[in-house]
N, C-alpha and C. Protein backbone atom coordinates (compact mmCIF):
# COMPACT_ATOMS: atom_id res chain seq x y z
N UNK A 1 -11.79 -26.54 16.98
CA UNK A 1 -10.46 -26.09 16.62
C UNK A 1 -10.30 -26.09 15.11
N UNK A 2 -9.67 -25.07 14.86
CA UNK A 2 -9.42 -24.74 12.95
C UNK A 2 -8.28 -24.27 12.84
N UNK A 3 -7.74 -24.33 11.79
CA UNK A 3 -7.15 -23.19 11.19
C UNK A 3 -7.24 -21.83 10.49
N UNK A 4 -6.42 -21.05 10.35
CA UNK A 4 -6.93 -19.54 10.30
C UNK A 4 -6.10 -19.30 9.70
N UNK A 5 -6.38 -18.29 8.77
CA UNK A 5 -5.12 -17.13 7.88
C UNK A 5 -5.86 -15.94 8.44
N UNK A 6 -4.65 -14.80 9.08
CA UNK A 6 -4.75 -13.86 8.98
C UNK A 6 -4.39 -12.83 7.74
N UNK A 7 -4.74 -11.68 7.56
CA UNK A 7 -4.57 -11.21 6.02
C UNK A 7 -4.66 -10.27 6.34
N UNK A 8 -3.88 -8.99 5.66
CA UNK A 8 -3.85 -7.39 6.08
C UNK A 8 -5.32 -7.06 4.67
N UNK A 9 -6.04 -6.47 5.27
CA UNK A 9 -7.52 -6.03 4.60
C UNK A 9 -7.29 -5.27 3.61
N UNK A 10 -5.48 -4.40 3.82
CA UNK A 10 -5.35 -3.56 2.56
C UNK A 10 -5.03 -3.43 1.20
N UNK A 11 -3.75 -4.76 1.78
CA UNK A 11 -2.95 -5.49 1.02
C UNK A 11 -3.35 -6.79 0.54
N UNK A 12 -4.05 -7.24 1.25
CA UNK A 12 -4.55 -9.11 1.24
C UNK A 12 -3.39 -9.61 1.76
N UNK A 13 -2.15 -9.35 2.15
CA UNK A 13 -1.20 -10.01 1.87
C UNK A 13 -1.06 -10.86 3.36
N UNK A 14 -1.16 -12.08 3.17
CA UNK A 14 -1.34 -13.04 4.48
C UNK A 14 -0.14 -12.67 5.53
N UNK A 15 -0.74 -12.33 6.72
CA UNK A 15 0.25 -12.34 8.09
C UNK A 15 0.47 -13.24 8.17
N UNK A 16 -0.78 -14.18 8.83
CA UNK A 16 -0.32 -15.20 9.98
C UNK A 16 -1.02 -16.29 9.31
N UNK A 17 -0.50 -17.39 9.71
CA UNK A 17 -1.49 -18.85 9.99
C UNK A 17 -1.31 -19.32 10.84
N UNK A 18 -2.30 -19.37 11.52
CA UNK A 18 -2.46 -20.35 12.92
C UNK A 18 -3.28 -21.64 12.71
N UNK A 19 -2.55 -22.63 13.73
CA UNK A 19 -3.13 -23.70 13.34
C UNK A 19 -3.47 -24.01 14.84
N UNK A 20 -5.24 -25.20 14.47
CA UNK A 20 -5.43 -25.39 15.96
C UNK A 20 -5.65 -24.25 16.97
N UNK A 21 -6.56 -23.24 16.03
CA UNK A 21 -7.26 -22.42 17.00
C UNK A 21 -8.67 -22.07 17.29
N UNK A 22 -9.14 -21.66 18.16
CA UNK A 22 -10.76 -21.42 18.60
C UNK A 22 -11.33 -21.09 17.65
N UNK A 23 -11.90 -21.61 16.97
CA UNK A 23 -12.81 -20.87 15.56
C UNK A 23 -14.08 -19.90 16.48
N UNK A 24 -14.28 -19.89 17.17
CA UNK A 24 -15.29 -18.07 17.59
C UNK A 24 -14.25 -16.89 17.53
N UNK A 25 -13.06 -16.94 18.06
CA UNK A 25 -12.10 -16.01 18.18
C UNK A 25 -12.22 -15.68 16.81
N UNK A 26 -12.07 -16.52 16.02
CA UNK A 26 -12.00 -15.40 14.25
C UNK A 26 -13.44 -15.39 13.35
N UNK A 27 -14.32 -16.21 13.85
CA UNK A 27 -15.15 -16.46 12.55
C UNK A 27 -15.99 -15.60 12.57
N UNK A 28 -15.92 -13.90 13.28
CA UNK A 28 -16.25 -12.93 12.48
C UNK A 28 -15.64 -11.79 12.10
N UNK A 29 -14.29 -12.17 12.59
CA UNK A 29 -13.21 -11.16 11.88
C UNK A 29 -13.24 -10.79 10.40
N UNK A 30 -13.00 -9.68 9.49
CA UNK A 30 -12.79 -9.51 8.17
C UNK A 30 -11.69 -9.96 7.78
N UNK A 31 -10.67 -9.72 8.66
CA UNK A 31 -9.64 -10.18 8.09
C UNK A 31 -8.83 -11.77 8.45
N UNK A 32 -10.05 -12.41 8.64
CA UNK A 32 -9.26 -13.90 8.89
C UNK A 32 -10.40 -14.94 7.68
N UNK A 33 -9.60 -15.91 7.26
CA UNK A 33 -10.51 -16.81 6.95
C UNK A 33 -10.33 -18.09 7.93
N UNK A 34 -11.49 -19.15 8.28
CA UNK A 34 -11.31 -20.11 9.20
C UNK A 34 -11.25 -21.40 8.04
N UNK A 35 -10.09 -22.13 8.12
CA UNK A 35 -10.04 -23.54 7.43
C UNK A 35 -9.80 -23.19 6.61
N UNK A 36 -8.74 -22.30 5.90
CA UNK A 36 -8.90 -22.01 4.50
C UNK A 36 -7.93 -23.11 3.69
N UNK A 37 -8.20 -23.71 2.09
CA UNK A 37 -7.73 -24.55 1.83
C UNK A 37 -6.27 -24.14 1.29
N UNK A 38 -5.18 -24.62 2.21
CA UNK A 38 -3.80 -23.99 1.48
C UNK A 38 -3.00 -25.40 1.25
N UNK A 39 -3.68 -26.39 1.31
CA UNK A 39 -3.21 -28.13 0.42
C UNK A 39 -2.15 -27.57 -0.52
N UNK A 40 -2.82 -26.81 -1.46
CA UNK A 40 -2.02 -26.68 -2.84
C UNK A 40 -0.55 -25.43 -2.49
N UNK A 41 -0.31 -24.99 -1.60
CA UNK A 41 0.32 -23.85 -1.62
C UNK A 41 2.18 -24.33 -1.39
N UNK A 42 2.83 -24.43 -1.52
CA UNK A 42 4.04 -25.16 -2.04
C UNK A 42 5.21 -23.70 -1.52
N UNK A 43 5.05 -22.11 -1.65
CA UNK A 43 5.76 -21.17 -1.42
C UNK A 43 5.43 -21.14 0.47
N UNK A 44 6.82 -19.75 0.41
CA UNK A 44 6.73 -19.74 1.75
C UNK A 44 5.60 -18.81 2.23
N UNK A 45 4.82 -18.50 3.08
CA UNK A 45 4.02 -17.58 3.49
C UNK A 45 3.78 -16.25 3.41
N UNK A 46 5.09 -15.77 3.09
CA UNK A 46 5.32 -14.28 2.81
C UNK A 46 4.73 -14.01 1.74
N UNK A 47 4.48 -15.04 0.21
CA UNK A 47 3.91 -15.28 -0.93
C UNK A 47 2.46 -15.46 -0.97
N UNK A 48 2.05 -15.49 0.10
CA UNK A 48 0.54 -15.63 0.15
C UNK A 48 -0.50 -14.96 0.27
N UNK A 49 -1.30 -14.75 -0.44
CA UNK A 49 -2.22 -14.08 -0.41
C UNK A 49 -3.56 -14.12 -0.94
N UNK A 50 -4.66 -12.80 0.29
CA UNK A 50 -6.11 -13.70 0.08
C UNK A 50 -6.72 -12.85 -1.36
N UNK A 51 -7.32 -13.57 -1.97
CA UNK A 51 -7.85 -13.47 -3.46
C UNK A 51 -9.62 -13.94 -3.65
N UNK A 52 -10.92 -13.44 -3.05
CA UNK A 52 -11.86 -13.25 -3.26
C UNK A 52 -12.49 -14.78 -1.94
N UNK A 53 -11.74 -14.48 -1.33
CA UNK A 53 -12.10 -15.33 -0.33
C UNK A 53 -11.34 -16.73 0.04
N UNK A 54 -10.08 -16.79 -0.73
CA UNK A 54 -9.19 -18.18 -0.37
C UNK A 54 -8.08 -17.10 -0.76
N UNK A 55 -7.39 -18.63 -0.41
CA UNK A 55 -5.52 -17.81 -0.65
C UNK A 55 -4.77 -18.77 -1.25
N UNK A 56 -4.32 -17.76 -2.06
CA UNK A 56 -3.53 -18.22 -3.06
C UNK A 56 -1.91 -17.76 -3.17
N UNK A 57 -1.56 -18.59 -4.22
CA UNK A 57 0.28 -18.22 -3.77
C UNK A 57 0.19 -16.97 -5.06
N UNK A 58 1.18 -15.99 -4.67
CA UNK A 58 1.52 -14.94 -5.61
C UNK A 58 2.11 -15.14 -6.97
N UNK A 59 1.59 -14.02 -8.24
CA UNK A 59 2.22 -14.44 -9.21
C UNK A 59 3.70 -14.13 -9.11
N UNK A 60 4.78 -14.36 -10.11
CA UNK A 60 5.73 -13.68 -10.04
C UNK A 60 5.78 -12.30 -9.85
N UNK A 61 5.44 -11.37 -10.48
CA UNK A 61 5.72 -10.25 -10.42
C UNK A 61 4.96 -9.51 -8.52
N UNK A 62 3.90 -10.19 -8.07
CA UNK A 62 3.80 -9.92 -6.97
C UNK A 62 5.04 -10.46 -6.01
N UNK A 63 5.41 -11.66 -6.26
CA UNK A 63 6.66 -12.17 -5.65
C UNK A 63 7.70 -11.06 -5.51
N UNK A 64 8.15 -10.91 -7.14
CA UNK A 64 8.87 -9.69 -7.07
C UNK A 64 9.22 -8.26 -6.15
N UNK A 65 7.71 -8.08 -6.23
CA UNK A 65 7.31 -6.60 -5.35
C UNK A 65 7.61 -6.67 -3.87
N UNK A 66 7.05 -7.93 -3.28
CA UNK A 66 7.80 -8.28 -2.00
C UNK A 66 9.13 -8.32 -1.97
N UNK A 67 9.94 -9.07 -2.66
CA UNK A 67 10.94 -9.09 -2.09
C UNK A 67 11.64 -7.50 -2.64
N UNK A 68 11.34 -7.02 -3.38
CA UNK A 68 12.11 -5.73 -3.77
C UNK A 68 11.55 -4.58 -2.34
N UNK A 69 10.51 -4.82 -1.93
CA UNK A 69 9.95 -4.08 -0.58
C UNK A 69 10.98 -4.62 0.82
N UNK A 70 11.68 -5.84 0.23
CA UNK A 70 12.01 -6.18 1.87
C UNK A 70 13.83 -5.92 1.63
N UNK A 71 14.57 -5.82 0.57
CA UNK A 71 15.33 -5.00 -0.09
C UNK A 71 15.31 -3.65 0.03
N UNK A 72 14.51 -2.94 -0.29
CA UNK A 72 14.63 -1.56 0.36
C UNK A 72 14.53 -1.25 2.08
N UNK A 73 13.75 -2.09 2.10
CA UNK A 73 13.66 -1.91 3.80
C UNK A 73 14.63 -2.82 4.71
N UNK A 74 15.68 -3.70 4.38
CA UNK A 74 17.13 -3.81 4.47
C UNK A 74 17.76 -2.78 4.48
N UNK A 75 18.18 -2.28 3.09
CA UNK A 75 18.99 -1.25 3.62
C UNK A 75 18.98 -0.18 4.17
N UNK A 76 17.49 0.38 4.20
CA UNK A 76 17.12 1.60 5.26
C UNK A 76 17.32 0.98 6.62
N UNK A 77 17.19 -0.26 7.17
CA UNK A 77 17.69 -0.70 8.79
C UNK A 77 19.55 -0.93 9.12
N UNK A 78 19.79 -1.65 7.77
CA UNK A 78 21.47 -1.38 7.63
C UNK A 78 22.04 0.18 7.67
N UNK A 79 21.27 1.06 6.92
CA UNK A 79 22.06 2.18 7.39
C UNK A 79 21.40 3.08 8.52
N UNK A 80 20.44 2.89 8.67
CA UNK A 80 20.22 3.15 10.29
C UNK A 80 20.39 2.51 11.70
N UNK A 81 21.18 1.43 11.21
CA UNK A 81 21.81 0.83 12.08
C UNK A 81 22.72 1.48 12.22
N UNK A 82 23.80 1.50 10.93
CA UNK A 82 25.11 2.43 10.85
C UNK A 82 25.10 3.42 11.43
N UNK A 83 24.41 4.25 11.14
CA UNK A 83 24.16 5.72 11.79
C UNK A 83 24.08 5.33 13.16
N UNK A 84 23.00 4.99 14.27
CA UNK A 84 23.02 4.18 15.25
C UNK A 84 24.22 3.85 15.96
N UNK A 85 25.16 3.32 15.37
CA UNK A 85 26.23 3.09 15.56
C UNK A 85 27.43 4.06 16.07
N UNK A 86 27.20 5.30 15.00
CA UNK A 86 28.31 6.23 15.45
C UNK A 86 28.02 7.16 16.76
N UNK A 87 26.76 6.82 17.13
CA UNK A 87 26.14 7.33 18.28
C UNK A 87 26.70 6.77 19.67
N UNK A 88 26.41 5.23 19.82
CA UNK A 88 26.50 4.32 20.68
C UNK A 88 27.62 4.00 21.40
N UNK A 89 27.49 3.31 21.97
CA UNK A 89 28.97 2.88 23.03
C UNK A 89 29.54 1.88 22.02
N UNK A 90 28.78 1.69 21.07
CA UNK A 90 29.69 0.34 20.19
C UNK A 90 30.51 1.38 19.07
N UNK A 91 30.24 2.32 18.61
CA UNK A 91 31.06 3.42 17.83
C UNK A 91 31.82 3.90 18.43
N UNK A 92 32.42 4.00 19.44
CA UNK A 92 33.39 4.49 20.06
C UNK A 92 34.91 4.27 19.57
N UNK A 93 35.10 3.22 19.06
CA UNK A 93 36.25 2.86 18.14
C UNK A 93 36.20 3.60 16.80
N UNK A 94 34.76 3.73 16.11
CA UNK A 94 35.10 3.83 14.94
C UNK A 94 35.31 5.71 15.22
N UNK A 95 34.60 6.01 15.85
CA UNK A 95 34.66 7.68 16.66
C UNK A 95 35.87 8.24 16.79
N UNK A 96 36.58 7.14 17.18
CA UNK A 96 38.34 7.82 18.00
C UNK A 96 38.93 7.78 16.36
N UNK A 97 38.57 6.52 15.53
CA UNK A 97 39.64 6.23 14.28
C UNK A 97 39.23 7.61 13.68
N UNK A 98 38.08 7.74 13.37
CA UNK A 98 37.51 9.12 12.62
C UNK A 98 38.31 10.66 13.53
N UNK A 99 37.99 10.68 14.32
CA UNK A 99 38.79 11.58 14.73
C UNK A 99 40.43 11.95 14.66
N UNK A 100 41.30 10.59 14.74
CA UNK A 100 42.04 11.05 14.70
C UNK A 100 42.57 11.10 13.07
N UNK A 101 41.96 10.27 12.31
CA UNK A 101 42.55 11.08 11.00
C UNK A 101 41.57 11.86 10.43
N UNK A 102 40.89 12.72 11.26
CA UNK A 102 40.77 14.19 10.98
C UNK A 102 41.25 15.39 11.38
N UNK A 103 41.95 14.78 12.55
CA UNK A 103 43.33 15.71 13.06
C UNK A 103 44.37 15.62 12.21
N UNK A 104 44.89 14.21 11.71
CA UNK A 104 45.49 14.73 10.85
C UNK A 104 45.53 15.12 9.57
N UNK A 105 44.35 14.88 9.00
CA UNK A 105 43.97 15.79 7.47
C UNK A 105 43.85 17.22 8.15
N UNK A 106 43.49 17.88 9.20
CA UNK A 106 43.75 19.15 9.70
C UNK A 106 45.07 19.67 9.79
N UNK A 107 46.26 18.89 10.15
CA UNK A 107 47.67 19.15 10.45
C UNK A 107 48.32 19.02 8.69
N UNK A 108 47.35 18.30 7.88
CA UNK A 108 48.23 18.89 6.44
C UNK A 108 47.38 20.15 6.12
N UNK A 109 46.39 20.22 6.38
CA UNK A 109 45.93 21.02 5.64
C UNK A 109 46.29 22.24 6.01
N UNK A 110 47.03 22.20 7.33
CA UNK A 110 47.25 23.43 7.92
C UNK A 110 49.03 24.05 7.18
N UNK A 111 49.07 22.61 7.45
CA UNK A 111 50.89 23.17 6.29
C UNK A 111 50.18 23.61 4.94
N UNK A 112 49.51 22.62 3.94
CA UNK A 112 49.47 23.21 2.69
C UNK A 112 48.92 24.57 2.98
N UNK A 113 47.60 24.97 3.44
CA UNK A 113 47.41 26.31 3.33
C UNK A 113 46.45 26.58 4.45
N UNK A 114 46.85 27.37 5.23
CA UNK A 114 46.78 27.63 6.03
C UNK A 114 45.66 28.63 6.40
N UNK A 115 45.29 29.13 5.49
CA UNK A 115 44.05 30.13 5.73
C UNK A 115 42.70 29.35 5.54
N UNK A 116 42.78 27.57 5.22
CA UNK A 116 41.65 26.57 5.05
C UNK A 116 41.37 26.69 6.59
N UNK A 117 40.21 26.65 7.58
CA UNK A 117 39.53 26.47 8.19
C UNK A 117 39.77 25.04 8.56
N UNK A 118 40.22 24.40 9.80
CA UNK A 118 40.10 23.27 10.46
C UNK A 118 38.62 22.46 10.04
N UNK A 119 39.06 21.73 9.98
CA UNK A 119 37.70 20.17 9.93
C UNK A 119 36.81 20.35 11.59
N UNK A 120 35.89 20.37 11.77
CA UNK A 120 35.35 20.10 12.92
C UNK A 120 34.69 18.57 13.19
N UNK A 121 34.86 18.41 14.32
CA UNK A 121 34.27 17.07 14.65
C UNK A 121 32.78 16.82 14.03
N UNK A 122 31.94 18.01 14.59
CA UNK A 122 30.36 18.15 14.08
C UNK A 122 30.34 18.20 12.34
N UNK A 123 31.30 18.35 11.79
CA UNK A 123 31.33 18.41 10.05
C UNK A 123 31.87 17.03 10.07
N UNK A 124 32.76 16.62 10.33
CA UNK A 124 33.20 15.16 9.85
C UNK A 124 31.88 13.84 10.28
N UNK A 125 31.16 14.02 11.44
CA UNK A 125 30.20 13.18 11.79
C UNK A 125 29.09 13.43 10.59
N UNK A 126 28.50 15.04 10.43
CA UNK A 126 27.49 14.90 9.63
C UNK A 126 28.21 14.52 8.18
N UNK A 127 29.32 14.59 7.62
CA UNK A 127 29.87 14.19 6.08
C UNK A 127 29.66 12.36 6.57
N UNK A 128 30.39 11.77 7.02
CA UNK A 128 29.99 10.27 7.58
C UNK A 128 28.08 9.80 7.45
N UNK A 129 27.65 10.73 8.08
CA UNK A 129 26.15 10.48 8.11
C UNK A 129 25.52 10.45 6.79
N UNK A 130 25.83 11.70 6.16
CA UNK A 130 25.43 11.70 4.46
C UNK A 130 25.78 10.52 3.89
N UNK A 131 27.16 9.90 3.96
CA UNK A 131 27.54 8.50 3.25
C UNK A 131 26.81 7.90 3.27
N UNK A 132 26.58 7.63 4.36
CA UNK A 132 25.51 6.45 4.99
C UNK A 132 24.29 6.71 4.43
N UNK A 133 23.60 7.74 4.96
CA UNK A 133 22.44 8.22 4.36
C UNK A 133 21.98 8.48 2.94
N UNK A 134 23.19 8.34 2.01
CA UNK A 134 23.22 8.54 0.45
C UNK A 134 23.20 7.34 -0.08
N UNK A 135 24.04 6.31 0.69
CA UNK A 135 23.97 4.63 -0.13
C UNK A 135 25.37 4.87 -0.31
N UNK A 136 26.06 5.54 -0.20
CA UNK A 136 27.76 5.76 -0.62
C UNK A 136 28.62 4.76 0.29
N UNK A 137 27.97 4.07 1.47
CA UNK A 137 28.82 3.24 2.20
C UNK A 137 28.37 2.17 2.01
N UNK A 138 27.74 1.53 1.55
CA UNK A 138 26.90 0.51 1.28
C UNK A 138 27.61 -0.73 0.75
């Protein structure tokens, strides 16, 4: 029984550590080391990574790059959640609110001038979607 770091081969950047596992299962994998010494490693795992055959904790600026990668990929799941949302049985509230004050921005717009073209439901969902999709609701 050993311990193991798993490591993406492209990135180095450590997946997994398992502890207390079958050392045949990895000890001819490329991308695992068996027993590797991480005594000294003090960050959380996400910071880790393999470097010419051990693993080591990231400098800052690699630190950086992660977390600015898991920052962008936040808010691409926040607003595809959002979006998600206006779809679902859980948007159904925000669906009816949107609708009905686009009936009534339709009922002024129809007093001020009247030759403007009604709002459609399918235009007010995709203008909503752009928000979202632009960072404008954020």
């Amino acid at each position: 029984m050993a311990n193991v770091v798993i490591f993406d081969e492209v990135t180095n950047r450590v997946l997994q550590y398992l502890k207390s596992v079958n050392t045949p299962d990895y000890s001819s994998r490329g991308d695992a080391i068996v027993n590797p010494d991480v005594s000294g490693l003090s960050a959380d795992k996400k910071y880790w990574i393999h470097s010419g055959g051990s693993i080591r904790e990231m400098t800052p600026a690699e630190k950086q790059a992660v977390n600015d990668t898991e920052i962008v990929k936040d808010i691409a799941d926040r607003r595809s959640e959002a979006n998600n949302n206006l779809i679902g049985r859980e948007g159904q509230v925000i669906r009816a609110l949107a609708e009905v004050v686009m009936d009534e921005i339709n009922i002024l717009r129809d007093l001020q001038k009247p030759s403007l073209p009604l709002r459609t439901l399918t235009q007010l969902k995709n203008a909503i979607k752009k928000k979202i999709d632009d960072g404008n609701a954020d």
